[in-house]
Protein backbone atom coordinates (compact mmCIF):
# COMPACT_ATOMS: atom_id res chain seq x y z
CA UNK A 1 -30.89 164.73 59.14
CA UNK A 2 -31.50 163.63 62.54
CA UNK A 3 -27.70 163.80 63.38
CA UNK A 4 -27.70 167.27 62.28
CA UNK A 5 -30.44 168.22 64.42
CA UNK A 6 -29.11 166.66 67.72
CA UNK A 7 -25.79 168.52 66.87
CA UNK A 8 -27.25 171.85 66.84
CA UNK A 9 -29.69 171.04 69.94
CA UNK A 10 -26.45 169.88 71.86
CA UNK A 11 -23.24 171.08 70.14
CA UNK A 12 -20.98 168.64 72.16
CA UNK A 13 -22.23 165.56 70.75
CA UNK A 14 -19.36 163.81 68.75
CA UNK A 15 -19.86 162.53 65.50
CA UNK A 16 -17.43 160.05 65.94
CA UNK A 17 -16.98 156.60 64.38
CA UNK A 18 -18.01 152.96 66.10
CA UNK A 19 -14.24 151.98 64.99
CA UNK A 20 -12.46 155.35 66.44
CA UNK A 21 -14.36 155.24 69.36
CA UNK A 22 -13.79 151.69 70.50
CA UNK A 23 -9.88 151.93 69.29
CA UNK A 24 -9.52 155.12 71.67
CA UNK A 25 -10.77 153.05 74.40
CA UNK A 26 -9.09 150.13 74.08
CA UNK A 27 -5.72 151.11 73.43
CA UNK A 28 -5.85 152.91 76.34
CA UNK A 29 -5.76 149.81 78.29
CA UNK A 30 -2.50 148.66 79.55
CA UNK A 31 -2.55 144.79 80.06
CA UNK A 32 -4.38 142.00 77.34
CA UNK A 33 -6.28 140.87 81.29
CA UNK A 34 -7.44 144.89 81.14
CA UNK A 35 -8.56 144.48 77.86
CA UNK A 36 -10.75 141.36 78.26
CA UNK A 37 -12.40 142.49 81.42
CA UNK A 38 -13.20 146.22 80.32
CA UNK A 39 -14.13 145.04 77.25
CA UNK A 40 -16.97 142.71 78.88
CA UNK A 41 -18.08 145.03 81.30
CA UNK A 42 -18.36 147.58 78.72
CA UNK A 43 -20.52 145.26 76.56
CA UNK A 44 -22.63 144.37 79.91
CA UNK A 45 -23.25 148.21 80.03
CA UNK A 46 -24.60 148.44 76.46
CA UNK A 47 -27.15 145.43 76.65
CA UNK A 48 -28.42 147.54 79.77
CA UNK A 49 -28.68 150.48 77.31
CA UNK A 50 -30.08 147.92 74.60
CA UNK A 51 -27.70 149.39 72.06
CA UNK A 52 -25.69 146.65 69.40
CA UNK A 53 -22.50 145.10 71.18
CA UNK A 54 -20.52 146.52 68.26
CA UNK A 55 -22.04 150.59 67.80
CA UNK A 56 -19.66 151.67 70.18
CA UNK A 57 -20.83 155.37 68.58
CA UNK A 58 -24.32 155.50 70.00
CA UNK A 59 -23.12 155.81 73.37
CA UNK A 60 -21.50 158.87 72.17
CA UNK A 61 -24.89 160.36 70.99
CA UNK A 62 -26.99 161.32 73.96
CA UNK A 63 -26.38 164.64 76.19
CA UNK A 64 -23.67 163.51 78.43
CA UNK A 65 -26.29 164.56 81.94
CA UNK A 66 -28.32 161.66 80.17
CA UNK A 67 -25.52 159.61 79.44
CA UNK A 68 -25.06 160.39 82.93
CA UNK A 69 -27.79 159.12 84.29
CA UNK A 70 -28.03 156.19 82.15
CA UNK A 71 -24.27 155.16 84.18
CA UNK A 72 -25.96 155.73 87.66
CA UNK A 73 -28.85 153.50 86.59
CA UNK A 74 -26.53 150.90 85.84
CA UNK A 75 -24.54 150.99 88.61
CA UNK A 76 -28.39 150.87 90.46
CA UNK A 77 -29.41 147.54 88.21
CA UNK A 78 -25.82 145.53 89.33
CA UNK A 79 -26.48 146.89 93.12
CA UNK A 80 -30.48 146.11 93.05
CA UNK A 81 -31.69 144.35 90.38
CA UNK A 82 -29.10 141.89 88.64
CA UNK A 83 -28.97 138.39 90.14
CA UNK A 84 -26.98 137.73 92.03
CA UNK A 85 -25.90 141.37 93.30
CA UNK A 86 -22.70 142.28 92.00
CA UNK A 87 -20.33 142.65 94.86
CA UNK A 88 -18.92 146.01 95.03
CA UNK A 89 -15.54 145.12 93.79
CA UNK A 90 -17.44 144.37 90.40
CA UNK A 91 -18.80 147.49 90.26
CA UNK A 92 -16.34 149.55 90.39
CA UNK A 93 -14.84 147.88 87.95
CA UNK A 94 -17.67 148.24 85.57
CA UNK A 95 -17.81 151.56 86.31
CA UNK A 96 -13.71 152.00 85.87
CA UNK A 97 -14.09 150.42 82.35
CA UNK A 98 -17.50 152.89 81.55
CA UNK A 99 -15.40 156.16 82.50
CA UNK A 100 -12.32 155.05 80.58
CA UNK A 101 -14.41 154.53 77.37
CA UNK A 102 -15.52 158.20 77.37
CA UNK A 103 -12.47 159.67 79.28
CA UNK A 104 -10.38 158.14 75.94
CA UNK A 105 -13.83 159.53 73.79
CA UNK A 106 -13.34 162.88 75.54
CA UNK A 107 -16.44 163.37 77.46
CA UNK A 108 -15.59 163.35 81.86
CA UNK A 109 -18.68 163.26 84.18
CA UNK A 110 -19.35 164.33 87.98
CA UNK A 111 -17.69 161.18 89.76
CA UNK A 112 -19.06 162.39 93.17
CA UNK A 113 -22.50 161.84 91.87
CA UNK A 114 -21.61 159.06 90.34
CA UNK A 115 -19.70 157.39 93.32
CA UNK A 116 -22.58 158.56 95.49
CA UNK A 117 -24.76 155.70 93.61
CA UNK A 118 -22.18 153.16 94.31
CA UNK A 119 -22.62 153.12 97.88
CA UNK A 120 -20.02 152.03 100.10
CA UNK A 121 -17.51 149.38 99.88
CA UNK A 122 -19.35 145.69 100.76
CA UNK A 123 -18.21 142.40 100.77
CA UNK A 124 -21.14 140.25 99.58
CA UNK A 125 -19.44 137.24 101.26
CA UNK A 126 -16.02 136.58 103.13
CA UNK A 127 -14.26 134.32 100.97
CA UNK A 128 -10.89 132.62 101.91
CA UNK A 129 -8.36 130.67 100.45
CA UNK A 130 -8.51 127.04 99.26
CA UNK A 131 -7.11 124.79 102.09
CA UNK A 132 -4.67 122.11 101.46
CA UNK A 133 -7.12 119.19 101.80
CA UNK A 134 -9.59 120.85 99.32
CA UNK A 135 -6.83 121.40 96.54
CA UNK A 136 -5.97 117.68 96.80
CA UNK A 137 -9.32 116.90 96.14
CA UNK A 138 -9.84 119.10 92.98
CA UNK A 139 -6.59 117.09 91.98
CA UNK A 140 -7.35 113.70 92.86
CA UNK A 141 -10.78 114.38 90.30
CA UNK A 142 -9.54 115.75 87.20
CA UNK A 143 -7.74 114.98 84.29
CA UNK A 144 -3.30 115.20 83.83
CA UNK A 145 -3.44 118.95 82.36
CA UNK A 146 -6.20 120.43 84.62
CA UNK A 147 -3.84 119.20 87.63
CA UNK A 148 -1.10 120.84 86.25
CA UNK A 149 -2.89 124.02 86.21
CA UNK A 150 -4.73 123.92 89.20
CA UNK A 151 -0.49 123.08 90.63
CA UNK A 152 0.61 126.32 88.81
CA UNK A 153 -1.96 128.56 90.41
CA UNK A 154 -1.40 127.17 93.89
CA UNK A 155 2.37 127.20 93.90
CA UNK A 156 3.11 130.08 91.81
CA UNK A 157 0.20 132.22 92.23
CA UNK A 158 -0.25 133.85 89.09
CA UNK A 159 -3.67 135.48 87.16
CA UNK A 160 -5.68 133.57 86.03
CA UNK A 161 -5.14 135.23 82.55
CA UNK A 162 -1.81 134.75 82.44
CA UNK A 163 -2.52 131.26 82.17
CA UNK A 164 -3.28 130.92 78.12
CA UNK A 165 -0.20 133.37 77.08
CA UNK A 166 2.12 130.68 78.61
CA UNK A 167 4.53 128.80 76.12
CA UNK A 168 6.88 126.28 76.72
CA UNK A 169 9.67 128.59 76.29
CA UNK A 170 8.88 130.46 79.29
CA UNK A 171 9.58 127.54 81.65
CA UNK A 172 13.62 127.41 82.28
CA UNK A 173 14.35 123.99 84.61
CA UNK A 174 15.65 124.73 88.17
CA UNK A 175 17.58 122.25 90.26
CA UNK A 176 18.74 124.07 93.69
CA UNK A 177 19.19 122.56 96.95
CA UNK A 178 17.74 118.90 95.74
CA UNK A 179 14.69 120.60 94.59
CA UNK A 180 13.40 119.95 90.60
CA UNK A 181 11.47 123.39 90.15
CA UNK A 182 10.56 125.77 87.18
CA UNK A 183 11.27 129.39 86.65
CA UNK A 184 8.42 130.80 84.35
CA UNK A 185 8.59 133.48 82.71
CA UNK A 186 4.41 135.16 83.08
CA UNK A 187 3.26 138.16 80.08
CA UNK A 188 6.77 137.26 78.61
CA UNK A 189 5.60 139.54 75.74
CA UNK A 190 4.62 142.42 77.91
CA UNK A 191 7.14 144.85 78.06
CA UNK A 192 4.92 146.57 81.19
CA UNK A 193 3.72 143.40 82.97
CA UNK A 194 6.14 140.52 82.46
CA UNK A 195 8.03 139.25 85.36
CA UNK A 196 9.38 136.05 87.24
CA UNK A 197 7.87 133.62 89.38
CA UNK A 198 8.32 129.81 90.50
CA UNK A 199 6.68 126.79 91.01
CA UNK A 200 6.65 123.77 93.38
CA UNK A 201 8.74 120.32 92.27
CA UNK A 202 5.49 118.68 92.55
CA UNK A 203 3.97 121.26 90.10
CA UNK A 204 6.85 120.81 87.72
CA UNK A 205 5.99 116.67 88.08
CA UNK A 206 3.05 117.09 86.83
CA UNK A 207 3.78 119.99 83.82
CA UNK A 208 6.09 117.23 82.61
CA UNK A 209 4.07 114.48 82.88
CA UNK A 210 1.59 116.50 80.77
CA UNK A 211 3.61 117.10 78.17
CA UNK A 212 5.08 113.65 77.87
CA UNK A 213 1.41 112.71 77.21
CA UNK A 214 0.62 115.50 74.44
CA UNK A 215 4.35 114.11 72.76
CA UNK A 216 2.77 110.23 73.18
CA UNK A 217 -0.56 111.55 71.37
CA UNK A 218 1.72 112.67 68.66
CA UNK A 219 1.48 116.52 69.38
CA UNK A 220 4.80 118.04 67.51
CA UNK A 221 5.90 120.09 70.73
CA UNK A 222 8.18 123.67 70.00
CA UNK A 223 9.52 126.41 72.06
CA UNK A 224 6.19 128.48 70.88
CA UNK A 225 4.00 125.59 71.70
CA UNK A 226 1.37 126.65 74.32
CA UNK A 227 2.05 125.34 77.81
CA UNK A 228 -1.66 123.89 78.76
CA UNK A 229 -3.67 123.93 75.29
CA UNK A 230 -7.08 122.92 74.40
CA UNK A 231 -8.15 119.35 75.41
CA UNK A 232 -8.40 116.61 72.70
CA UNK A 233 -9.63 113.57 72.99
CA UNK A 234 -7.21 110.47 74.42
CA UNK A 235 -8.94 107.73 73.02
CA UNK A 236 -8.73 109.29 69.11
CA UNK A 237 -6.24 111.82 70.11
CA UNK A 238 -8.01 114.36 67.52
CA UNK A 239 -9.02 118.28 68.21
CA UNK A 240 -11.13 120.07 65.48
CA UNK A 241 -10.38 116.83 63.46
CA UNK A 242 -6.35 117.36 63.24
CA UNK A 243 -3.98 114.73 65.55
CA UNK A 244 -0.45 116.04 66.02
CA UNK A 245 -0.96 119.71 65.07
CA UNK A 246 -0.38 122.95 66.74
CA UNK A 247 -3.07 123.18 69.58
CA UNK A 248 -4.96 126.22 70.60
CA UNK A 249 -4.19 127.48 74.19
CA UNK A 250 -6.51 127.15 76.73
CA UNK A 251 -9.30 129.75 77.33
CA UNK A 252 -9.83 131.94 80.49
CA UNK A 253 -13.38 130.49 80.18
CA UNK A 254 -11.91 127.03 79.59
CA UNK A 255 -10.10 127.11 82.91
CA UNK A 256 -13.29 129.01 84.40
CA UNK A 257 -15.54 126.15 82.78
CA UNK A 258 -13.33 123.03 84.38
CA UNK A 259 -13.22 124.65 87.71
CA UNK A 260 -16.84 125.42 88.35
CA UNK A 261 -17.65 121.64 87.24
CA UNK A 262 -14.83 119.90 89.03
CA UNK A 263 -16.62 122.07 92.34
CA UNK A 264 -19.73 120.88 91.80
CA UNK A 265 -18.87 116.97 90.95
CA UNK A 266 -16.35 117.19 94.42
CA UNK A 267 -18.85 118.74 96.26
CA UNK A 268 -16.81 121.19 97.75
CA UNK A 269 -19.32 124.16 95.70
CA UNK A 270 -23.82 123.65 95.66
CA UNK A 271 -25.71 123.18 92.87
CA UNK A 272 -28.15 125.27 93.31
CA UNK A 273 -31.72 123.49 93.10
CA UNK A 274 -34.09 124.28 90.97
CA UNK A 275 -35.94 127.60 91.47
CA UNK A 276 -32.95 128.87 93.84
CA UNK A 277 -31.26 131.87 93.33
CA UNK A 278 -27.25 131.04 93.10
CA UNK A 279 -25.42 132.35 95.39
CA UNK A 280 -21.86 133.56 96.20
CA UNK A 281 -19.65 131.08 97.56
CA UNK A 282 -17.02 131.80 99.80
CA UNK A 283 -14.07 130.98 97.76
CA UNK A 284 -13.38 132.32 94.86
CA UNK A 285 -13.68 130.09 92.21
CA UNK A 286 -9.53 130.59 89.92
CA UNK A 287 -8.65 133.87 92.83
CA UNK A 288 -9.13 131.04 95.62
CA UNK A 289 -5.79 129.87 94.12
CA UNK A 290 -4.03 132.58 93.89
CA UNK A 291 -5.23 133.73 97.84
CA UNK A 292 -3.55 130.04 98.43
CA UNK A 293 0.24 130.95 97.52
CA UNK A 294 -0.34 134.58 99.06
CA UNK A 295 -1.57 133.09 102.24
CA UNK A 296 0.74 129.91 102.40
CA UNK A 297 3.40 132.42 101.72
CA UNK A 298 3.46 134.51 104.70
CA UNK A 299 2.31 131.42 107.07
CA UNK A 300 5.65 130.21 105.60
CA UNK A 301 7.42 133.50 106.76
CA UNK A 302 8.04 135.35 103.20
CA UNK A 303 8.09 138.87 103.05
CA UNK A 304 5.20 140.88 101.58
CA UNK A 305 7.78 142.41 99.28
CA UNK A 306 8.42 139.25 98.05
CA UNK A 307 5.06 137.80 97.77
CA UNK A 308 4.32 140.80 95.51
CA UNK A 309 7.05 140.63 93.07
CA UNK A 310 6.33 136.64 92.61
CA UNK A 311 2.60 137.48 91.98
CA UNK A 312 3.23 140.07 89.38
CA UNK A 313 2.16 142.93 91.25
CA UNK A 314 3.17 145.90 90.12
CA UNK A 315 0.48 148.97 90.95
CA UNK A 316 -0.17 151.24 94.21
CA UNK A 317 2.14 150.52 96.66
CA UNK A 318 4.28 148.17 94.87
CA UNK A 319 5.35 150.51 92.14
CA UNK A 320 6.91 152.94 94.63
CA UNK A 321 8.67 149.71 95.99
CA UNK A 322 10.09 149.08 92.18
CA UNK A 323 11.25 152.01 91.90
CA UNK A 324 13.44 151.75 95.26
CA UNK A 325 14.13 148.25 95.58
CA UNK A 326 15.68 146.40 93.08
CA UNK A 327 15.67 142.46 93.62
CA UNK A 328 16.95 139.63 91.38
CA UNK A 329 15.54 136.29 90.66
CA UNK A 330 18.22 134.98 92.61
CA UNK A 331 17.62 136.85 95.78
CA UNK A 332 13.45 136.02 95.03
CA UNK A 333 14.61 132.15 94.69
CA UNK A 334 17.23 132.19 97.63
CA UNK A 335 16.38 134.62 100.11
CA UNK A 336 18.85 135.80 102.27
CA UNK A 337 19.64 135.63 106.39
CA UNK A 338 16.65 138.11 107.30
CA UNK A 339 14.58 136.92 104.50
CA UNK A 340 12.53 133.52 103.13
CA UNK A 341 13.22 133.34 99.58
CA UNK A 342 10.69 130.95 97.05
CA UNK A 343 12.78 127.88 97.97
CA UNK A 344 12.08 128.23 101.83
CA UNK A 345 8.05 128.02 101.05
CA UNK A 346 8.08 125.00 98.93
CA UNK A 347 7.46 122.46 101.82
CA UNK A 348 4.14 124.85 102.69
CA UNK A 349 2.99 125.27 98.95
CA UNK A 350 2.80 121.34 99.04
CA UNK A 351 0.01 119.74 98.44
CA UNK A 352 0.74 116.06 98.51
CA UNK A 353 1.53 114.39 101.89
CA UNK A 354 3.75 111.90 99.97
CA UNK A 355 5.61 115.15 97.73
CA UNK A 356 6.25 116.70 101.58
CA UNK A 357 7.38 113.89 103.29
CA UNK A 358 10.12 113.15 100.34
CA UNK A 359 11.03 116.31 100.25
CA UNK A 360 11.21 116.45 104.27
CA UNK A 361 13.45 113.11 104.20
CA UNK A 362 15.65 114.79 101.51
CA UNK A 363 16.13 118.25 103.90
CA UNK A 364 16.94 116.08 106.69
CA UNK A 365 19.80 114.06 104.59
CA UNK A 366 20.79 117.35 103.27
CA UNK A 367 21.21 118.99 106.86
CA UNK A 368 22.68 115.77 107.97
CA UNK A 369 25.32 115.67 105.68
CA UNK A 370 26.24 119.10 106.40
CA UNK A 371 26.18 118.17 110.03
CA UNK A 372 28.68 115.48 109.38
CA UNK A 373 30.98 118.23 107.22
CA UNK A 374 30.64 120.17 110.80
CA UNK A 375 31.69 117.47 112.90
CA UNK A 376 34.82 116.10 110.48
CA UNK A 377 36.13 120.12 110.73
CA UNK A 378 35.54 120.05 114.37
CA UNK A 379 37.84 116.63 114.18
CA UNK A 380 40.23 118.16 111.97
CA UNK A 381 40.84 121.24 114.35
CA UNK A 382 41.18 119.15 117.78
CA UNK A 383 43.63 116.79 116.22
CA UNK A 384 45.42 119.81 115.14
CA UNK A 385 45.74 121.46 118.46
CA UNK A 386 45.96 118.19 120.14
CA UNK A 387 49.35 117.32 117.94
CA UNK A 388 50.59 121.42 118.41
């Protein structure tokens, strides 16, 4: 009776489903990242509204002034009132995931209002990259897989959900040049967001090192098997009770999990004490990574065109640039005489001093030998004219 009534108070209230209106919303979202993050921020929106996590239809049943309202008191709690702050990067994206959800359930609002509560655009702290000497302490502290991931996100740069969608099929072994690398293939699945990238020879070391260890523990490794999976223990070599079986891949919140405690038992991140109010630190705890091969990239001389296409990105300004300019993996690998291709960045992707200084000795013997092939023409052609 009740719905009845609010229908003929306000005529534009839909009686629509829980299951119709959550399906409109998320289908609408283009990537499975999208997906996870608009899904939590629109659950973070209904706690605020104290409404169940899973009647997506009672945000549908208010008078969409209050409905409104109750968006620009949000956005008021995560400026004001939430702790810490959310920066606003984070809320815009809240709000980006609240307007999609009734965009796709047919109700629009006045965004000027609603941008007006927003405020402008504030970094709550200047973050930076990780340095080198601060990613070779996270490794030289952790376990075989979580270097191997920690390796992947420095030297290839990817999300940080693109991380648990990786199988072994999607590494293909690359010798070029004397350097052992992988090609991997990130969102192979993804028809809109797969694409190509690379990692360092001292990433691929460890990768294979980690899955040597996973065969030794008697994991049955396939093509479909994921990449990094859930730990197990080393000394019984069981997860959920079963040794040898097909292991569950890692979690965003896995990854999220090792890196904040790995920061706090380097030191490199505060525990906060007790009674203090945690605060932002100034890098960012998986992003810092991924900052790390954009920034070691151009020091290294790479093209922002390039940089883009090996970090999967693929909106704004880069989508114009897909449509006009088409490069292979080849030239991305190579490079060409005006531009540094992945191979010419490996040296400054390098974490380990003893990785660079091989790799250094192996250049020089490389350009020496080529130096040699120089001279013996430059022989070759004297003698000739010489004897003419």
């Amino acid at each position: 009776m009740k719905q009845v009534t609010n229908e003929l108070t306000h005529p534009h209230i839909q009686t629509i489903s829980s299951s119709d209106a959550y399906r409109n919303f998320i289908h609408a979202c283009r990537s499975p990242a999208t997906v996870e993050t608009y899904n939590r921020a629109l659950k973070c929106f209904m706690d605020f509204l104290k409404i169940d996590r899973n009647a997506y239809d009672q945000l549908l049943q208010k008078d969409p002034k209050l409905i409104q309202m109750d968006i620009c008191n949000f956005i008021m709690y995560l400026r004001k009132e939430k702790n810490p702050p959310a920066s606003s990067s984070a809320v815009s994206t809240y709000v980006a995931a609240i307007n999609k959800f009734y965009a796709m359930n047919d109700l629009l609002f006045n965004q000027k209002r609603i941008k007006s509560y927003m405020g402008d655009h504030e970094k709550v702290a200047e973050d930076r990259p990780y340095t080198h000497a601060e990613i070779a302490t996270l490794l030289a502290n952790t376990a075989l897989r979580n270097r191997a991931i920690i390796l992947l996100m420095s030297s290839s740069g990817p999300r940080l959900g693109a991380i648990p969608l990786l199988r072994i099929k999607d590494l293909t072994p690359i010798s070029i040049d004397n350097y052992n690398i992988y090609k991997i293939h990130y969102y192979a699945l993804s028809k809109k967001s797969n694409y190509y990238s690379y990692c360092t020879p001292e990433c691929r070391h460890e990768i294979d090192n980690y899955l040597e260890w996973r065969k030794r523990w008697g994991e049955r490794l396939t093509d479909n098997s994921p990449l990094f999976r859930t730990d197990y223990n080393a000394v019984t070599g069981t997860v959920d009770g079963a040794v040898g079986g097909p292991g569950a891949p890692v979690s965003k919140s896995g990854i999220r999990n090792m890196m904040w405690v790995l920061l706090q038992h380097t030191g490199l991140r505060k525990v906060p004490t007790e009674g203090e109010s945690s605060k932002r630190w100034h890098i960012m705890m998986t992003h810092g990574l991924r900052k790390f091969f954009e920034t070691n990239a151009h020091k290294a001389g790479m093209d922002l065109i390039y940089i883009r296409r090996l970090m999967g990105q693929k909106g704004g300004q880069s989508a114009l640039e897909d449509s006009y300019l088409k490069l292979t993996d080849e030239e991305l690998l190579d490079g060409d005489s005006r531009h540094v291709g992945y191979i010419g960045i490996i040296d400054q992707l390098t974490i380990s001093n003893e990785h660079r200084l091989k790799q250094e000795v192996q250049t020089l013997k490389i350009d020496k030998n080529k130096m040699e092939q120089v001279l013996e023409r430059i022989n070759l052609l004297e003698d000739k004219i010489l004897n003419q």
